[in-house]
C-alpha atoms as a PDB file:
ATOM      1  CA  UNK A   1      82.368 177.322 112.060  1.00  0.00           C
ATOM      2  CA  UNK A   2      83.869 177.321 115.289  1.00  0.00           C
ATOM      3  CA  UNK A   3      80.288 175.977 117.044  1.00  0.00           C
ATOM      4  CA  UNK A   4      80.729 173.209 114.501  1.00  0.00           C
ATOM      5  CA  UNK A   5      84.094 172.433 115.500  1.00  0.00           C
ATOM      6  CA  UNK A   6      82.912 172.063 119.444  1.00  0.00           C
ATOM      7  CA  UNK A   7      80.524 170.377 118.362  1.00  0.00           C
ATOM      8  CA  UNK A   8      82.499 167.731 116.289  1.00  0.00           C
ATOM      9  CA  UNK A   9      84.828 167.451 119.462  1.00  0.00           C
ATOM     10  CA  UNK A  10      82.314 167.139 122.015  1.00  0.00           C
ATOM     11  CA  UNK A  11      80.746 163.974 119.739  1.00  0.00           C
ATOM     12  CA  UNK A  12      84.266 162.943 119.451  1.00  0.00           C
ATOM     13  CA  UNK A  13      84.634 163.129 123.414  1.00  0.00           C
ATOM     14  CA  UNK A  14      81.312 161.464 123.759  1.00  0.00           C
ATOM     15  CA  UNK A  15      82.328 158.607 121.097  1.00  0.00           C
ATOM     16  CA  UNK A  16      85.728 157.991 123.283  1.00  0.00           C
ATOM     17  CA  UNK A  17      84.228 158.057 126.410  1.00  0.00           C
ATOM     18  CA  UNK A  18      81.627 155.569 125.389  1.00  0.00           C
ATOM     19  CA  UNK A  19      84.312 153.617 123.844  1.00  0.00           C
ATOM     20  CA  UNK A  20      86.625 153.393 126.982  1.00  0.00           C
ATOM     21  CA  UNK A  21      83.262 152.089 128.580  1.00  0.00           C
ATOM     22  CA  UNK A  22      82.753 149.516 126.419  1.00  0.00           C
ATOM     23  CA  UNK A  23      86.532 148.895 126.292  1.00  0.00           C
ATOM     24  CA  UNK A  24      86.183 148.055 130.144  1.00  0.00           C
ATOM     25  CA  UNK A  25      83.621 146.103 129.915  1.00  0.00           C
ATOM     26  CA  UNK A  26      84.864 143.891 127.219  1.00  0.00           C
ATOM     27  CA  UNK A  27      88.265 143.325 129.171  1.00  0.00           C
ATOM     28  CA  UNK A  28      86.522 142.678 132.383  1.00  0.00           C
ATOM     29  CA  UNK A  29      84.382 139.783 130.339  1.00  0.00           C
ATOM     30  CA  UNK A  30      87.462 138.470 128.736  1.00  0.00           C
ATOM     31  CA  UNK A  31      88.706 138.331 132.364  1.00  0.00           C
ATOM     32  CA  UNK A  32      85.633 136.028 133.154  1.00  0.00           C
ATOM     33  CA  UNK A  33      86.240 133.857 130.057  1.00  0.00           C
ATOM     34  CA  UNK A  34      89.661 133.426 131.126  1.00  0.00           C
ATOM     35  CA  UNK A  35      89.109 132.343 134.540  1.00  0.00           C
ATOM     36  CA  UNK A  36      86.376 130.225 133.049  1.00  0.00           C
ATOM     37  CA  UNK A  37      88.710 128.665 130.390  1.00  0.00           C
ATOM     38  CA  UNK A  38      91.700 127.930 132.877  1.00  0.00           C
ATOM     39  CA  UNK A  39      88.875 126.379 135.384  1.00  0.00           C
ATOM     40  CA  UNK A  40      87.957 123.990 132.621  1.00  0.00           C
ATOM     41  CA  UNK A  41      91.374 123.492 131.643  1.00  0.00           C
ATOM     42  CA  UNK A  42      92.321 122.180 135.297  1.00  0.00           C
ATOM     43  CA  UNK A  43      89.426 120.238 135.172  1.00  0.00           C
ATOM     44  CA  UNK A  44      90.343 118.699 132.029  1.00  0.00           C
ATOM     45  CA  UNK A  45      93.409 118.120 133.236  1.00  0.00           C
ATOM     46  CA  UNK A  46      92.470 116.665 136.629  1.00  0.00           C
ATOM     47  CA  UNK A  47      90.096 114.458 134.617  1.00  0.00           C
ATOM     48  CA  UNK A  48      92.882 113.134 132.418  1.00  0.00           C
ATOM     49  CA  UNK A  49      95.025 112.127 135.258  1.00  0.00           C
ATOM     50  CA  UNK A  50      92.381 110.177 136.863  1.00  0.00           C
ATOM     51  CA  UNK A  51      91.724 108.372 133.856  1.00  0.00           C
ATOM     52  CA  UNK A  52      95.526 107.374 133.487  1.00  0.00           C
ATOM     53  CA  UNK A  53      94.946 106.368 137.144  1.00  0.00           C
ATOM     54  CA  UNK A  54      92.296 104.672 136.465  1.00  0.00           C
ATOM     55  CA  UNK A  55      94.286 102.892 133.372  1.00  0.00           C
ATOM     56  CA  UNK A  56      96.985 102.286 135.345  1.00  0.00           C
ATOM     57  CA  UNK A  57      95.388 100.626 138.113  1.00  0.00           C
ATOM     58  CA  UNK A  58      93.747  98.091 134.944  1.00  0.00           C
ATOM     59  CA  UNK A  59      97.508  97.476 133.931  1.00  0.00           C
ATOM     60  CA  UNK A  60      98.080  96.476 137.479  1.00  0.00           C
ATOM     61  CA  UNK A  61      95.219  94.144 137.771  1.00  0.00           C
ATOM     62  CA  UNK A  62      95.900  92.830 134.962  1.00  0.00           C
ATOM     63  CA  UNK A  63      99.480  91.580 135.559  1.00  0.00           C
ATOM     64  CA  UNK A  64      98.234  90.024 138.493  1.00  0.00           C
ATOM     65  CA  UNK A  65      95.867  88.265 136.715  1.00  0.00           C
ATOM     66  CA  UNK A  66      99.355  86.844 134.583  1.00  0.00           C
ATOM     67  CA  UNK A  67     100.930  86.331 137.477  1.00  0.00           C
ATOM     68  CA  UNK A  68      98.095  84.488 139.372  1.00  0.00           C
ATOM     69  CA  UNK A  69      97.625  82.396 136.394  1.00  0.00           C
ATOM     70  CA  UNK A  70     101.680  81.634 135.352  1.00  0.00           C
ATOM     71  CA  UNK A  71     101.593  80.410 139.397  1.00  0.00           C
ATOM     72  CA  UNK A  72      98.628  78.379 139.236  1.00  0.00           C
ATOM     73  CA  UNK A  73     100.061  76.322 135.518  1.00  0.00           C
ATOM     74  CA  UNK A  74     103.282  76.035 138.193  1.00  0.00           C
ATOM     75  CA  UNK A  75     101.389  74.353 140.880  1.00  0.00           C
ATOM     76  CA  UNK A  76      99.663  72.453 138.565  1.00  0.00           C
ATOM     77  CA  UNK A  77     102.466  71.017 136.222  1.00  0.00           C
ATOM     78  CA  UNK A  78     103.836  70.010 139.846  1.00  0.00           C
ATOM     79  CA  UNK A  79     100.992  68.120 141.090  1.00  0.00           C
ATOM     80  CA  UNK A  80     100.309  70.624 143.865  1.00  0.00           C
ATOM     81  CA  UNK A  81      96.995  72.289 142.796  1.00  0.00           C
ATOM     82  CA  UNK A  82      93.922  70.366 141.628  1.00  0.00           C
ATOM     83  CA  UNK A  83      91.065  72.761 140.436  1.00  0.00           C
ATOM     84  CA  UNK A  84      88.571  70.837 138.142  1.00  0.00           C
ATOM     85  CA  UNK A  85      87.141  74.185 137.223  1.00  0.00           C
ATOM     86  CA  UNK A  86      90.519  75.276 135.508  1.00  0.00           C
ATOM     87  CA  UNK A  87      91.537  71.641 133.673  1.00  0.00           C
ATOM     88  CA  UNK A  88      90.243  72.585 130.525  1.00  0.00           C
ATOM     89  CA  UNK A  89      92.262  75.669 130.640  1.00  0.00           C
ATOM     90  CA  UNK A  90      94.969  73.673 131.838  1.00  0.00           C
ATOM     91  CA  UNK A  91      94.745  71.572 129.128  1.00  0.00           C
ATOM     92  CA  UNK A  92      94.891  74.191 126.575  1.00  0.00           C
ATOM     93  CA  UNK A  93      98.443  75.485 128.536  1.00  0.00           C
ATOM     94  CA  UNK A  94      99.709  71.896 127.712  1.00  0.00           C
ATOM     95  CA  UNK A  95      98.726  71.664 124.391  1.00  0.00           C
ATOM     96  CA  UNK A  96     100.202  75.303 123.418  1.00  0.00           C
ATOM     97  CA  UNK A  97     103.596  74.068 125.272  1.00  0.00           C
ATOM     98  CA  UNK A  98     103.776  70.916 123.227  1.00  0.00           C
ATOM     99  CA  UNK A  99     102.729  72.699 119.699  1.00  0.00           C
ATOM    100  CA  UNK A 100     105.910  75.356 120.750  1.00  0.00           C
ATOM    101  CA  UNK A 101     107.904  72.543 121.218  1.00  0.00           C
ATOM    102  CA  UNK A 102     107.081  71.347 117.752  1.00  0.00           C
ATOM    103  CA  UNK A 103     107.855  74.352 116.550  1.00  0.00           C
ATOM    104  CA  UNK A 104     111.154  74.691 117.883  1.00  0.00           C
ATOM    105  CA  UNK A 105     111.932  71.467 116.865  1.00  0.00           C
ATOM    106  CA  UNK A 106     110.746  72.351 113.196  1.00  0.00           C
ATOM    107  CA  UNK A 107     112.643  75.706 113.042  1.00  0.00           C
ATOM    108  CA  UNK A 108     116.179  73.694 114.350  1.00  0.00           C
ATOM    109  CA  UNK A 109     115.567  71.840 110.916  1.00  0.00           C
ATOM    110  CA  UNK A 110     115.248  73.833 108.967  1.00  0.00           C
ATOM    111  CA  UNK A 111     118.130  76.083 109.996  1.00  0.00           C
ATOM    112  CA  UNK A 112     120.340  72.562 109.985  1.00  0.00           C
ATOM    113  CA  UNK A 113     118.913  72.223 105.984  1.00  0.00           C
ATOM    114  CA  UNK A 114     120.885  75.699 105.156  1.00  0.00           C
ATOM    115  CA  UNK A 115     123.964  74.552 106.619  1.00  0.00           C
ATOM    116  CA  UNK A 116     123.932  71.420 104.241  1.00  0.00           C
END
C-alpha cells in the first residue's frame, strides 16, 4: 500500500511539475500576444491620427477653396476681376442672390399678412 502511495505522489509530482512547465510557457506566450496586441494598438492608433490629419488638412483646403471663391464673386461684383472661364459660375452667384432676394421679399409678406 505504501509503494502505491509513492507512487501516486511521485505521478502527482510529475503531473505538477509538468504543469508549472506548461504554466510558464503559456504566460511567457501571453507575454508575446500582449506586446503584439499593444504594438498593433499604437499602430492603430498612430494610423487614426494621421487620418484625422489627413481630414483635417481636407477641411483646411477646403475653406480656402470658400474663401478663394467668396473673394473672387467680391472682385467680380466690383468690376475688378474679369475671368471668362468663371462667368457662368458667376452668373449662377447672381442668379441665387436675386432668387434670395425674392425670397426675403416673399417671407416679409407674408409675416405683414398675420399682422392684418
Amino acid at each position: 500500500m505504501a509503494a502505491k502511495k509513492e507512487k501516486a505522489q511521485k505521478d502527482l509530482s510529475k503531473l505538477l511539475d509538468q504543469a508549472k512547465v506548461r504554466f510558464k510557457n503559456f504566460g511567457k506566450e501571453l507575454s508575446i500576444l500582449a506586446k503584439k496586441s499593444e504594438k498593433e494598438i499604437v499602430k492603430a492608433s498612430k494610423k487614426g491620427k494621421i487620418q484625422l490629419d489627413i481630414v483635417g488638412l481636407n477641411m483646411q483646403k477646403e475653406k480656402l477653396y470658400y474663401d478663394i471663391g467668396k473673394k473672387v464673386v467680391s472682385l467680380n461684383a466690383r468690376k475688378k476681376l474679369e475671368i471668362l472661364e468663371l462667368d457662368p459660375y458667376l452668373k449662377k452667384v447672381r442668379k441665387i442672390e436675386s432668387d434670395a432676394r425674392g425670397r426675403k421679399k416673399d417671407l416679409s409678406s407674408v409675416r405683414k399678412e398675420k399682422n392684418k
